[in-house]
Protein backbone atom coordinates (compact mmCIF):
# COMPACT_ATOMS: atom_id res chain seq x y z
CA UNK A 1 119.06 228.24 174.04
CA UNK A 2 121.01 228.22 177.42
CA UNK A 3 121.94 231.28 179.05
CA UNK A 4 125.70 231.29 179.72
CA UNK A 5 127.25 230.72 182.69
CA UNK A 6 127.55 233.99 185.00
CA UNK A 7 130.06 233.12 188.04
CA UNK A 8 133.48 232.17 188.20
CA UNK A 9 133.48 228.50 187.71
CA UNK A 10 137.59 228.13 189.14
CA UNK A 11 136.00 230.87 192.48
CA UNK A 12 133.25 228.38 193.03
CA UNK A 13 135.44 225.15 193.29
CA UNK A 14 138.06 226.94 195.54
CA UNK A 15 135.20 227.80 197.40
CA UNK A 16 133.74 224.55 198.11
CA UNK A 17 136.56 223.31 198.45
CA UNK A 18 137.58 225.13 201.53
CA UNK A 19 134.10 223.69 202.80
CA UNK A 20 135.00 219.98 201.83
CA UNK A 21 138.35 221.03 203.65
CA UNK A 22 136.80 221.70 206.30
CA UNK A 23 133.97 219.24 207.25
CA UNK A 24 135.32 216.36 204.97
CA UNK A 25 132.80 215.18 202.37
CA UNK A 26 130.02 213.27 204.75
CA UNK A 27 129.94 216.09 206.47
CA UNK A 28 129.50 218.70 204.19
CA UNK A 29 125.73 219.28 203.42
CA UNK A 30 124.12 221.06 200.03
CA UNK A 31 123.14 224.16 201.76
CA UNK A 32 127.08 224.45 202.93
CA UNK A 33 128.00 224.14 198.85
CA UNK A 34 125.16 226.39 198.20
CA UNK A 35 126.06 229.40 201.35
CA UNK A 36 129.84 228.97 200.19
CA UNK A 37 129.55 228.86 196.06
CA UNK A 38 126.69 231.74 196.32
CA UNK A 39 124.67 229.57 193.71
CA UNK A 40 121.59 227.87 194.01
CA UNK A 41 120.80 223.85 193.58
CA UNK A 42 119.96 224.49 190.35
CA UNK A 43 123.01 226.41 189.09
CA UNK A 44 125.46 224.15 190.96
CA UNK A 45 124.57 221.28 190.16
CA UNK A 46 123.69 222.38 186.72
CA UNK A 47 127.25 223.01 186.17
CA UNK A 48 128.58 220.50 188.17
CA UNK A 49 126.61 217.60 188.38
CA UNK A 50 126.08 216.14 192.12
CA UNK A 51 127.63 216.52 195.19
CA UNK A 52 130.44 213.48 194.34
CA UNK A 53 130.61 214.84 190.85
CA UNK A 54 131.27 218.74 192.54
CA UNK A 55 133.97 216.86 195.20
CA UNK A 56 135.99 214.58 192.15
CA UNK A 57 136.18 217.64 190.31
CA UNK A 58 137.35 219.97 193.55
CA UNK A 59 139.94 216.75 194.56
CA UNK A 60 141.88 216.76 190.74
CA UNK A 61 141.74 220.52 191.15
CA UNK A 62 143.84 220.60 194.41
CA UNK A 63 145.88 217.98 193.14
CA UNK A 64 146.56 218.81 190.12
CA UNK A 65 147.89 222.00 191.58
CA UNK A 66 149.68 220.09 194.29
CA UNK A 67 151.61 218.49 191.36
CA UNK A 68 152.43 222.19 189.73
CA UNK A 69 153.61 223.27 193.24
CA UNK A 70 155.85 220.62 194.31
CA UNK A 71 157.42 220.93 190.69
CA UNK A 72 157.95 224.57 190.95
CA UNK A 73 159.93 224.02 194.23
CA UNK A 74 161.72 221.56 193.08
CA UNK A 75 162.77 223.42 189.98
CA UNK A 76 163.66 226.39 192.68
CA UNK A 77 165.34 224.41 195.26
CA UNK A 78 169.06 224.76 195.51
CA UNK A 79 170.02 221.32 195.83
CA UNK A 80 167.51 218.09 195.65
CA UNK A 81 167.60 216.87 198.91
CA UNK A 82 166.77 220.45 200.79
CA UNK A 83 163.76 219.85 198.46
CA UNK A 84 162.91 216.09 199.79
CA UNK A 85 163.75 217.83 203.37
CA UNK A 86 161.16 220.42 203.10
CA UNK A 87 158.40 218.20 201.77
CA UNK A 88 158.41 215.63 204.78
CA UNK A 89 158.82 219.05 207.48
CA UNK A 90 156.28 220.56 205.84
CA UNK A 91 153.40 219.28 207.32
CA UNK A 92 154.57 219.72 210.67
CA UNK A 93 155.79 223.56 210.12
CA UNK A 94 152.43 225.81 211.50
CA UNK A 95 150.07 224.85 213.80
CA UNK A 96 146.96 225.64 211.46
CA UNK A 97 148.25 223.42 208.48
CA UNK A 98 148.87 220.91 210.36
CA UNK A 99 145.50 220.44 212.21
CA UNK A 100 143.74 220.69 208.95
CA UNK A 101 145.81 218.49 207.01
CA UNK A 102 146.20 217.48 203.51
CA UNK A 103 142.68 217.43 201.69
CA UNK A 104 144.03 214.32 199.79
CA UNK A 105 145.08 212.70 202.93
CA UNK A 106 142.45 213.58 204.36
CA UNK A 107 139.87 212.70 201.59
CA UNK A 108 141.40 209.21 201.44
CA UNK A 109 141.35 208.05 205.19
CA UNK A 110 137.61 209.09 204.62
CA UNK A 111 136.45 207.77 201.64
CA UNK A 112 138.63 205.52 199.63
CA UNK A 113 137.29 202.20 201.05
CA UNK A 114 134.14 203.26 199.98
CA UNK A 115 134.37 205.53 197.27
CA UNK A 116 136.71 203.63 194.40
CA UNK A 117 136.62 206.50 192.06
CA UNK A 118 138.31 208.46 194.96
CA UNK A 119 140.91 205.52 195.59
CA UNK A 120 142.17 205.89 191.54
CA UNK A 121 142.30 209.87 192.08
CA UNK A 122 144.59 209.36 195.17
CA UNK A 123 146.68 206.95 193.72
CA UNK A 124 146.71 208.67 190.42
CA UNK A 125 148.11 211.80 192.27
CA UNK A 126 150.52 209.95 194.90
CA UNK A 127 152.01 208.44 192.07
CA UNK A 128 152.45 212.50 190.56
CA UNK A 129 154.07 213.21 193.87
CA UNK A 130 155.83 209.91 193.47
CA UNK A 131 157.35 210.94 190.32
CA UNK A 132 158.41 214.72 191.61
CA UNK A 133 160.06 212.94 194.59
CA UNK A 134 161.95 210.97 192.57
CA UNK A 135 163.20 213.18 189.78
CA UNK A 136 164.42 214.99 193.57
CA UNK A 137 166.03 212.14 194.86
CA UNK A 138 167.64 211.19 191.14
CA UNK A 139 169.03 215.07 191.22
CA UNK A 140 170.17 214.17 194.74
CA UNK A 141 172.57 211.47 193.98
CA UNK A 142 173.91 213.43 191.08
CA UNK A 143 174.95 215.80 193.73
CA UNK A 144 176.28 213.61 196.55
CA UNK A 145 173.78 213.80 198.83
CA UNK A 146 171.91 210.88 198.53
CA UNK A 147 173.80 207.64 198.34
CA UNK A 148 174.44 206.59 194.48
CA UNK A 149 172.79 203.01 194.91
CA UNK A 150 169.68 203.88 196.60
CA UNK A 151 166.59 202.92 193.94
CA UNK A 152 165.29 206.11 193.80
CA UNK A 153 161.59 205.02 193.35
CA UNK A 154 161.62 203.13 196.15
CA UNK A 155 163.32 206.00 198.62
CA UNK A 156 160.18 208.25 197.26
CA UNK A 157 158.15 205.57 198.34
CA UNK A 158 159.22 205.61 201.67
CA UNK A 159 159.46 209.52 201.69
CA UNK A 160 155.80 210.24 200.65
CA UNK A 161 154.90 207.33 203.37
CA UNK A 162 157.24 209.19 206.12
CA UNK A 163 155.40 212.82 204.75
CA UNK A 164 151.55 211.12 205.15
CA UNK A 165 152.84 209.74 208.56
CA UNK A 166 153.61 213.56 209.89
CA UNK A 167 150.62 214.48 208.35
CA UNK A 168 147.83 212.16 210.17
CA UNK A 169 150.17 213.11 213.47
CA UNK A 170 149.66 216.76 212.98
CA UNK A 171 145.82 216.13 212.57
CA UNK A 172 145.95 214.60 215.88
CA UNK A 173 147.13 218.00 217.68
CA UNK A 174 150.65 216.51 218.28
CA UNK A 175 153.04 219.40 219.01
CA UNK A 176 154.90 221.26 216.58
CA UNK A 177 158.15 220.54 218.32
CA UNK A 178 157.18 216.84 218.70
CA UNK A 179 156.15 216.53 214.59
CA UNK A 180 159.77 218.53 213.92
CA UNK A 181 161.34 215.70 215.66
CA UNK A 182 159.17 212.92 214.32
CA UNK A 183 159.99 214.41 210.87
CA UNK A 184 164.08 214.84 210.74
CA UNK A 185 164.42 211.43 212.24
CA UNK A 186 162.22 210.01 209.52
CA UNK A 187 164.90 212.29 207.26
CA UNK A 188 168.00 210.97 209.31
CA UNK A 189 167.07 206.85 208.49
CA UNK A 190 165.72 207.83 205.03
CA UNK A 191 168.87 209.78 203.90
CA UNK A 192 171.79 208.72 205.97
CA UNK A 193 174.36 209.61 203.28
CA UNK A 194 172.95 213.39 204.31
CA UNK A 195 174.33 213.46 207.74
């Protein structure tokens, strides 16, 4: 009979993930999953299959809770558009989130050409985002601040681009002050009816 599991399955995938984070997923060897999860091969694997089954599994986690974020702000935010505002700043607003990046973003400049199962996760959760952005930019026109014959699909298109865009500048080590600018003129040709 097997013996139960003794460690925190959801502490062991936030803690590789902060390693996969880190080092991106070439880069991130077995004995780093091993130092950070505190298990052994045999327990880590044993739960989680191999290192690409250990990293799908750590990518849906992060953004599956991306998804629950980004709807929780929304649902908070006063009007639509200061939502759609803070999701393209945001990326550019601290200097240590923005030379780490987005694991997502991240994860997909590295691997999606060769990794197709991490291609469908990325789309799979850009469309999520997708969605969110649009419900924002639907709520939005409601309230006058987005013009009322803008397709709203297509605007969150062109917002999650304009987001991804600030965040591959920020991983460069572009300024703070420079990705603020880059960010509200992306904001200024994206939502005109805003001012």
């Amino acid at each position: 009979m097997p013996r139960p599991r003794e460690f925190d399955e959801a502490g062991v995938v936030a803690a590789v993930r902060q390693e996969f984070w880190d080092k991106g997923y070439a880069a991130t060897s077995l004995d780093d999953l091993m130092r950070a999860s505190g298990l052994g091969k045999g327990s880590l694997y044993g739960a989680f299959g191999d290192k690409r089954s250990l990293f799908l599994r750590v990518l849906r986690d992060y953004d599956e809770a991306n998804d629950r974020m980004l709807r929780e702000r929304l649902a908070a935010a006063k009007r639509g558009v200061d939502f759609v505002r803070d999701f393209v700043r945001g990326p550019g607003s601290d200097v240590t989130g923005a030379r780490r990046g987005c694991l997502l973003a991240n994860t997909t400049a590295e691997l999606a050409m060769s990794m197709p199962d991490v291609a469908a996760e990325a789309r799979r959760s850009y469309e999520a985002t997708t969605r969110v952005l649009t419900e924002a930019l639907d709520r939005a026109q409601r309230e006058g601040d987005v013009e009322a014959d803008a397709d709203a699909e297509e605007l969150a298109r062109a917002v999650l681009a304009a987001q991804l865009g600030i965040v591959a500048l920020g991983r460069t080590g572009m300024s703070l002050d420079e990705l603020a600018t880059a960010a509200d003129c992306a904001l200024r040709r994206l939502l005109p009816a805003t001012g």
